[in-house]
N, C-alpha and C. Protein backbone atom coordinates (compact mmCIF):
# COMPACT_ATOMS: atom_id res chain seq x y z
N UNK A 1 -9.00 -4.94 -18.55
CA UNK A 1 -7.84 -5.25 -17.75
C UNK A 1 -8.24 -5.32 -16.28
N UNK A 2 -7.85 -5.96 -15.37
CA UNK A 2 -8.11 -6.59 -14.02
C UNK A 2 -7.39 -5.40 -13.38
N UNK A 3 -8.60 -4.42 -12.81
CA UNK A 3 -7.74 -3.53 -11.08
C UNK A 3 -8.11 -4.12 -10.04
N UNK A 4 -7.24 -4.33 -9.11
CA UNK A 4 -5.65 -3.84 -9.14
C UNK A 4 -5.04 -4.64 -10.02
N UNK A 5 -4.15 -4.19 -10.73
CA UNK A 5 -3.12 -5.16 -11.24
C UNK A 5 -2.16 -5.96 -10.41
N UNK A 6 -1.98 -7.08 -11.07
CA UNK A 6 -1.26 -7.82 -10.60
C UNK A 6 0.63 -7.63 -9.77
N UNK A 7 0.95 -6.89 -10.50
CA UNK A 7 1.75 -6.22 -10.43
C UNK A 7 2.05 -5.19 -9.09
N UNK A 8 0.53 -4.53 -9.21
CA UNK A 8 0.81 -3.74 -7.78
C UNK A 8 0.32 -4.32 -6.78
N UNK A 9 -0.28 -5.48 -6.36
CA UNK A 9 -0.78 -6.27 -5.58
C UNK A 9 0.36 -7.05 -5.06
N UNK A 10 1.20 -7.04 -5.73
CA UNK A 10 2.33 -8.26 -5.70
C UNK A 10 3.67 -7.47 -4.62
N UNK A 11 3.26 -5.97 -4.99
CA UNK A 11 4.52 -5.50 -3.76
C UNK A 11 3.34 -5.24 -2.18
N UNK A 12 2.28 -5.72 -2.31
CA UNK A 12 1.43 -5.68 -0.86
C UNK A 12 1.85 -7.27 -0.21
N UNK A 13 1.69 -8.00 -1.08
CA UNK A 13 1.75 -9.38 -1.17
C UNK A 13 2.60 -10.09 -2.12
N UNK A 14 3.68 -10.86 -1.28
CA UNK A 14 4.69 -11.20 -2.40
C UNK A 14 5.11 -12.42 -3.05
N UNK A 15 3.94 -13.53 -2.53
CA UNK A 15 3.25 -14.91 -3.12
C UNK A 15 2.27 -14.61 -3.99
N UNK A 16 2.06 -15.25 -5.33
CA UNK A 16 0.78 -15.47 -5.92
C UNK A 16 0.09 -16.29 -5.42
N UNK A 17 0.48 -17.17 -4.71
CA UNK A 17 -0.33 -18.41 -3.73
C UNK A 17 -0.52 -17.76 -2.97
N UNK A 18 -0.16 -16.95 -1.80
CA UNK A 18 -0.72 -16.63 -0.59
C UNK A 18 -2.07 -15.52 -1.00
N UNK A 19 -1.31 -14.56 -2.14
CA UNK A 19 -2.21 -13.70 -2.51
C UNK A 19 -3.92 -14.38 -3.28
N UNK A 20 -4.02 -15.64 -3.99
CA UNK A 20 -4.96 -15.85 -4.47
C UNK A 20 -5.74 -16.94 -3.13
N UNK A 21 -4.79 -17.42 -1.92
CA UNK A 21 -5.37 -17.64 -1.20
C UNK A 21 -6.18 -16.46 0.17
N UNK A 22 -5.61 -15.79 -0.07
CA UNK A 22 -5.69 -14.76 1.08
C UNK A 22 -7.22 -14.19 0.50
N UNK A 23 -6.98 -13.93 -0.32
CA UNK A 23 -8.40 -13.45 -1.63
C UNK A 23 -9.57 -14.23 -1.88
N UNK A 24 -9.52 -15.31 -1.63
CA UNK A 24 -10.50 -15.81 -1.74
C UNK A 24 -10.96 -16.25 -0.84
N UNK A 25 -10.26 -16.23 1.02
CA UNK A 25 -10.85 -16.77 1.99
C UNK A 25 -11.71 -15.38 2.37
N UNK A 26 -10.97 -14.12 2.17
CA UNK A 26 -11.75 -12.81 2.53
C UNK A 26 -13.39 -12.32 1.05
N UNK A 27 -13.34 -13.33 -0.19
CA UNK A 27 -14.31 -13.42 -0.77
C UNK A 27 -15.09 -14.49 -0.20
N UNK A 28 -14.64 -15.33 0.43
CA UNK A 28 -15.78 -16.32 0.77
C UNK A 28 -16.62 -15.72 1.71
N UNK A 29 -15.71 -15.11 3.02
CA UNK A 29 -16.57 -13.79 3.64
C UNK A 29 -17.09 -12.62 3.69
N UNK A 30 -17.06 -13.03 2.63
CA UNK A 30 -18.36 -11.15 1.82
C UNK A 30 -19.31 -12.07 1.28
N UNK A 31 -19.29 -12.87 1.00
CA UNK A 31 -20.16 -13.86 0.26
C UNK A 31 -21.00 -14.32 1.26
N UNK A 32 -20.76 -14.67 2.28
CA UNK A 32 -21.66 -15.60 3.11
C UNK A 32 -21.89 -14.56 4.02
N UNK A 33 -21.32 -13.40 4.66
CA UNK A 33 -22.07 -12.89 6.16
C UNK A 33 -21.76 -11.26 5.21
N UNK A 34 -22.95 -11.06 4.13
CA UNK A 34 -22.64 -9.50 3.60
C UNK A 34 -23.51 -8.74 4.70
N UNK A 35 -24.04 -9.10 5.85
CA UNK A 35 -24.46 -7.83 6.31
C UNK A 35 -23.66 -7.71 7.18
N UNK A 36 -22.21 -8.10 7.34
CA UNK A 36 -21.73 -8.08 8.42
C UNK A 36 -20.39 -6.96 7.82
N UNK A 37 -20.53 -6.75 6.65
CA UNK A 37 -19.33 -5.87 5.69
C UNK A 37 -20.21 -4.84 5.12
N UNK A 38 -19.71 -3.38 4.87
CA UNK A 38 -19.74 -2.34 4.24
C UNK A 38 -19.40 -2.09 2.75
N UNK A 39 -20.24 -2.01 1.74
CA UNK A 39 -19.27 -1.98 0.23
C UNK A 39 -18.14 -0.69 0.64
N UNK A 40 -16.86 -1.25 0.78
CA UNK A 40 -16.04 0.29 0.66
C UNK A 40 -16.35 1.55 -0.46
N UNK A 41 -16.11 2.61 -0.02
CA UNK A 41 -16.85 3.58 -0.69
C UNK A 41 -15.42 3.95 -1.92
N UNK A 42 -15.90 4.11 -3.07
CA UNK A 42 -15.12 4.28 -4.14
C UNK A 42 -14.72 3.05 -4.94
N UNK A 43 -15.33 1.52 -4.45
CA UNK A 43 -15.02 0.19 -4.94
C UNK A 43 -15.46 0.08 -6.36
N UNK A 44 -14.18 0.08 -7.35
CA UNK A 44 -14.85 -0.33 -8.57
C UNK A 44 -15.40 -1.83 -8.70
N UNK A 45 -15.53 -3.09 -7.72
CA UNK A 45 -15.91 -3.92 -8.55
C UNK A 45 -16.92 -4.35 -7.74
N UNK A 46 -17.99 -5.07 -8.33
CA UNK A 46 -19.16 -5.53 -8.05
C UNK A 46 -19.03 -6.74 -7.60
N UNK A 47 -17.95 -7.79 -7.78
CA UNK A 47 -17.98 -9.43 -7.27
C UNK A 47 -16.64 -9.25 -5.99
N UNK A 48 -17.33 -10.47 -5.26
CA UNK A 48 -16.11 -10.42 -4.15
C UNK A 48 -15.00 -10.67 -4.29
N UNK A 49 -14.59 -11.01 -5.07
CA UNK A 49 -13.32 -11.37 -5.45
C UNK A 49 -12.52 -9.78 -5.35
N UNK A 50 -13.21 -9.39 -6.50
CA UNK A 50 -12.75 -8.03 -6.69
C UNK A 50 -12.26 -7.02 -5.56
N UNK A 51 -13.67 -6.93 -4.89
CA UNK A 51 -13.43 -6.54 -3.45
C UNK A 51 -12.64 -6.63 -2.67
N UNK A 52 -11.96 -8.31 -2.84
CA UNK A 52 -11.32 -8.58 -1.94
C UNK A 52 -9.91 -7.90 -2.28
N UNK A 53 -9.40 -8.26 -3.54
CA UNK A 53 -8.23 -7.65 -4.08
C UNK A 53 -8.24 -6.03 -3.95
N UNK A 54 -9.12 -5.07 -4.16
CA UNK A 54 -8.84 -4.11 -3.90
C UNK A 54 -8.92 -3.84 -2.41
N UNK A 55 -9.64 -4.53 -1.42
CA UNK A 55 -8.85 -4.17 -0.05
C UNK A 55 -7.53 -4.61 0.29
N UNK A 56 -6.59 -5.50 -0.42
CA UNK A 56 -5.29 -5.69 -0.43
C UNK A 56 -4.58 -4.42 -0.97
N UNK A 57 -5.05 -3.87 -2.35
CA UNK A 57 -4.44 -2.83 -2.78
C UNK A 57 -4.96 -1.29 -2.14
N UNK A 58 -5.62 -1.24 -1.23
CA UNK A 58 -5.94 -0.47 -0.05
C UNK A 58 -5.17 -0.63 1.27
N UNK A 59 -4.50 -2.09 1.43
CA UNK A 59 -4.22 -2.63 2.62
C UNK A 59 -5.04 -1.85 3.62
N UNK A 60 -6.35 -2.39 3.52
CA UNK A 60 -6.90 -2.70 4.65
C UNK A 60 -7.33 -3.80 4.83
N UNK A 61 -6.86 -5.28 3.98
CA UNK A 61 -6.67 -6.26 4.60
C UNK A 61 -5.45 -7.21 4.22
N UNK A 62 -4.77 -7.38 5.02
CA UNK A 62 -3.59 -8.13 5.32
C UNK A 62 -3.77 -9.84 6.32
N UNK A 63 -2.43 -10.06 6.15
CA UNK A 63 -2.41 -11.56 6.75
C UNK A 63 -1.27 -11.37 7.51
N UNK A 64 -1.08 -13.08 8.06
CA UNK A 64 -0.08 -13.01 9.33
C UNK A 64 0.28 -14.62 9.00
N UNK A 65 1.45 -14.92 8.73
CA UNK A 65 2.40 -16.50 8.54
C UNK A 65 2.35 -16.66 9.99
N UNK A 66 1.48 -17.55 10.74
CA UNK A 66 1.69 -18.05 11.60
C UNK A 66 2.93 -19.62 11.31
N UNK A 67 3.79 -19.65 11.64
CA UNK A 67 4.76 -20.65 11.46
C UNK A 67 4.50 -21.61 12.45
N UNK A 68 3.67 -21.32 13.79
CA UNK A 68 4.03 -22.36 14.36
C UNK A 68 2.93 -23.55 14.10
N UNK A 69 1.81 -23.29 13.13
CA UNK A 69 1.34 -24.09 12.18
C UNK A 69 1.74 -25.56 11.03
N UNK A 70 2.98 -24.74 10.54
CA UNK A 70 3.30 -25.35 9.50
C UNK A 70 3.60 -26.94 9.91
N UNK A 71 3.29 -27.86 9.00
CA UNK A 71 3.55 -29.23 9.16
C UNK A 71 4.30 -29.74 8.46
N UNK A 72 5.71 -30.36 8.78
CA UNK A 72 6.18 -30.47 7.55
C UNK A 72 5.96 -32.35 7.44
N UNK A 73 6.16 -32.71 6.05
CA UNK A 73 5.76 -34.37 5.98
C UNK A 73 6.55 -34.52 5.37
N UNK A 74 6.88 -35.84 5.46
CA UNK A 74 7.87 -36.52 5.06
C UNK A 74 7.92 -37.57 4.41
């Protein structure tokens, strides 16, 4: 079974889109600059992905909806 669960990830983060995006831009950066990150101490998982999701279910990493981004098309 996948920790964190989905479930408890989902009251940190309350998109499955933002959450599988948010997750994989903070795995792309464990991936490419690892000497620039610490394995958190007590991390059950070995791939970044993992990592990444359990620093969500740690919240020690979060995001920010910048709105004045958004584009809308028409």
């Amino acid at each position: 079974m996948l920790q964190p669960s989905i479930d408890s990830l989902q009251t940190k983060i309350n998109s499955k889109y933002t959450l599988v995006t948010v997750s994989a831009a903070r795995a792309r950066q464990l991936r490419e600059h690892p000497e620039k990150f610490n394995h958190p101490k007590g991390a059950k998982s070995v791939n970044y992905v993992g990592m990444a999701l359990e620093e969500i279910e740690a919240e020690q990493l979060s995001f920010e909806l910048n709105e004045d981004n958004v584009k809308e098309t028409i």
